[in-house]
C-alpha atoms as a PDB file:
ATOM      1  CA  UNK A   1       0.000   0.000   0.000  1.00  0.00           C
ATOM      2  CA  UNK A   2       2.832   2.246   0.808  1.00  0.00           C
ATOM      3  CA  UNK A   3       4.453   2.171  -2.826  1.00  0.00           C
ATOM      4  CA  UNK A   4       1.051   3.313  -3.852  1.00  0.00           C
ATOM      5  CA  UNK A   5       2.015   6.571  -2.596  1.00  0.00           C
ATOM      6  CA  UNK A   6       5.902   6.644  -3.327  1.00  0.00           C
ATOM      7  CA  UNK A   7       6.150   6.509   0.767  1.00  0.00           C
ATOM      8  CA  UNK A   8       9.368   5.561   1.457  1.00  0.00           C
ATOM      9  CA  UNK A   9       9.757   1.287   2.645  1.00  0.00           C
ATOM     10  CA  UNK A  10      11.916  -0.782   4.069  1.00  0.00           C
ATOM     11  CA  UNK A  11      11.667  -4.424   3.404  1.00  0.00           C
ATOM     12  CA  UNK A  12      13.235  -7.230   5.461  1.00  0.00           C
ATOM     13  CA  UNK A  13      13.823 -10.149   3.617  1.00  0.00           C
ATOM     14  CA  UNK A  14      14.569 -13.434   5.310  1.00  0.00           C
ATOM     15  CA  UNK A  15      13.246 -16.921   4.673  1.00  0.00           C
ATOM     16  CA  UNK A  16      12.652 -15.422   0.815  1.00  0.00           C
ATOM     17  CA  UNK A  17      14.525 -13.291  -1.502  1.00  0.00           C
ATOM     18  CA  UNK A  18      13.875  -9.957  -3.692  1.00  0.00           C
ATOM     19  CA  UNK A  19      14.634 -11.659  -7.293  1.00  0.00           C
ATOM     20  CA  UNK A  20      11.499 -13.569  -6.760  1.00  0.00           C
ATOM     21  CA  UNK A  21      10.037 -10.407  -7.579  1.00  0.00           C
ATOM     22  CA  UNK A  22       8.669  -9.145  -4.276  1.00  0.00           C
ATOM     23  CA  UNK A  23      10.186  -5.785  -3.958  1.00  0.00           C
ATOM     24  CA  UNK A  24       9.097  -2.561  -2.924  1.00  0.00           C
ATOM     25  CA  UNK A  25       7.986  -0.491  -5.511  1.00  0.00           C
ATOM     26  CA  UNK A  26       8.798   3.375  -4.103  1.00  0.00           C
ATOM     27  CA  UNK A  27      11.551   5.611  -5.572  1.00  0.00           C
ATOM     28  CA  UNK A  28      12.649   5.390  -2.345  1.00  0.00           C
ATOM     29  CA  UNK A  29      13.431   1.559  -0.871  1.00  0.00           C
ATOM     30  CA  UNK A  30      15.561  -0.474   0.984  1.00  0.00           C
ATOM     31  CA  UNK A  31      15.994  -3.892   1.319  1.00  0.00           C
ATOM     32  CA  UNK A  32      17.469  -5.260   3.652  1.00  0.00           C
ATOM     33  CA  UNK A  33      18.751  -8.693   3.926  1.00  0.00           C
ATOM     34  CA  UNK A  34      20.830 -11.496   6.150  1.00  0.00           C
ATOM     35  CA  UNK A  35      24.580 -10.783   5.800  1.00  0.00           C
ATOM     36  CA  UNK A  36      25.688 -14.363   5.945  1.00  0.00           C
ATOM     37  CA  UNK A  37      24.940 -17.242   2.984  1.00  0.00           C
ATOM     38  CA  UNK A  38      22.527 -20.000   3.953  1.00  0.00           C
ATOM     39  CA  UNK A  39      22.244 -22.773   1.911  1.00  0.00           C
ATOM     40  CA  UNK A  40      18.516 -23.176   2.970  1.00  0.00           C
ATOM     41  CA  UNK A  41      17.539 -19.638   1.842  1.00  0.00           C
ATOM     42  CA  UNK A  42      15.552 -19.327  -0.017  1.00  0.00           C
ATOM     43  CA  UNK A  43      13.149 -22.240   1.522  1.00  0.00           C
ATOM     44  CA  UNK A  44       9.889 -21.213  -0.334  1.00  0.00           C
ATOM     45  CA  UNK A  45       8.723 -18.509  -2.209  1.00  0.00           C
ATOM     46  CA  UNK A  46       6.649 -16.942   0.184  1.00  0.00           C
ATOM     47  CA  UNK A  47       8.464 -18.206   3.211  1.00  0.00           C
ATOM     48  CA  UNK A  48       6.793 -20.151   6.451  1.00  0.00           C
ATOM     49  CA  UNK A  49       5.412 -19.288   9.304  1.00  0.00           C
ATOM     50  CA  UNK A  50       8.005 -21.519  10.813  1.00  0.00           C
ATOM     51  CA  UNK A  51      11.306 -22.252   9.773  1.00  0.00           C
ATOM     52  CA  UNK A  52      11.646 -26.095   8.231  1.00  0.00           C
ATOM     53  CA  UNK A  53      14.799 -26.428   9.593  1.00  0.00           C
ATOM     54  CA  UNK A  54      13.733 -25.243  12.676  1.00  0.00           C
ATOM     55  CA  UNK A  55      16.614 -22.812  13.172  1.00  0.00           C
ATOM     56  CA  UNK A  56      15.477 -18.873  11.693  1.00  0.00           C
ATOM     57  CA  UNK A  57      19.022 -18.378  11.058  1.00  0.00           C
ATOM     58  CA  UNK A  58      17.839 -16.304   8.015  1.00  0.00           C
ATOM     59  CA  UNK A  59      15.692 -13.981  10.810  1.00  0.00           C
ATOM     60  CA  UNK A  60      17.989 -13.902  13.897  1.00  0.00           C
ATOM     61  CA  UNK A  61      21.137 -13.363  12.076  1.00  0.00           C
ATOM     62  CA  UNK A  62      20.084  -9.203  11.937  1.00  0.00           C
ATOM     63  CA  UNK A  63      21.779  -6.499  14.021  1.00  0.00           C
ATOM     64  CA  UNK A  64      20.175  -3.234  14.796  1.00  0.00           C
ATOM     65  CA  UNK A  65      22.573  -1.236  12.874  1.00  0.00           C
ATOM     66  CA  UNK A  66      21.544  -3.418   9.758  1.00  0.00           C
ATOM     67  CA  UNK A  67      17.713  -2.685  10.385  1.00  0.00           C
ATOM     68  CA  UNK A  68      18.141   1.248  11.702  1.00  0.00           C
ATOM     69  CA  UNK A  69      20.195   1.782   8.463  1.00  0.00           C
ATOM     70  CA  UNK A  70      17.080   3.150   6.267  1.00  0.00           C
ATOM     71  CA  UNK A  71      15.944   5.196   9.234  1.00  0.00           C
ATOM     72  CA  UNK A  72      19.391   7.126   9.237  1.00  0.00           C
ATOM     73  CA  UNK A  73      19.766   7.425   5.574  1.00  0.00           C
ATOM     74  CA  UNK A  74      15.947   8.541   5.733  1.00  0.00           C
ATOM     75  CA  UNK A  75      16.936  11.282   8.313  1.00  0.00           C
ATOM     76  CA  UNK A  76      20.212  12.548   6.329  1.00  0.00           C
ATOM     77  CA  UNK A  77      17.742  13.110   3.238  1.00  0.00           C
ATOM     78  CA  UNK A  78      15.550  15.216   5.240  1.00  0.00           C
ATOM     79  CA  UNK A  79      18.210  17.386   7.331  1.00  0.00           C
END
């Protein structure tokens, strides 16, 4: 709903990835994804509501300065 308006999104990919084609559509987007390789990612196209490996590494392998990035590059553009 938010590219509707050009509003500016960040999306957090984990169990999925953006060349399946789900990316935001703003002039304005991040993406943000893990840092590390997993073999198991992607493990579906729209992900799970639980991990089939039962491990998340793909979700729990974010720090906050990864996920606060767009907020500060947000805040430079505006200052």
């Amino acid at each position: 709903m938010a590219s509707s308006i050009n509003a500016p999104i960040a999306t957090i990919f984990c169990s999925t990835v953006p060349s399946f084609g789900f990316t935001p559509l703003s002039d304005k987007s991040f993406i943000i994804e893990p840092n590390i390789e997993l073999l198991c990612r992607p493990c579906g196209k729209h992900g799970y509501s639980k991990c089939p490996k039962n491990l998340f590494i793909c979700g729990n392998s974010f720090n906050i300065e990864q996920l606060l990035e767009p907020v500060k590059q947000l805040q430079s553009d505006v200052q």
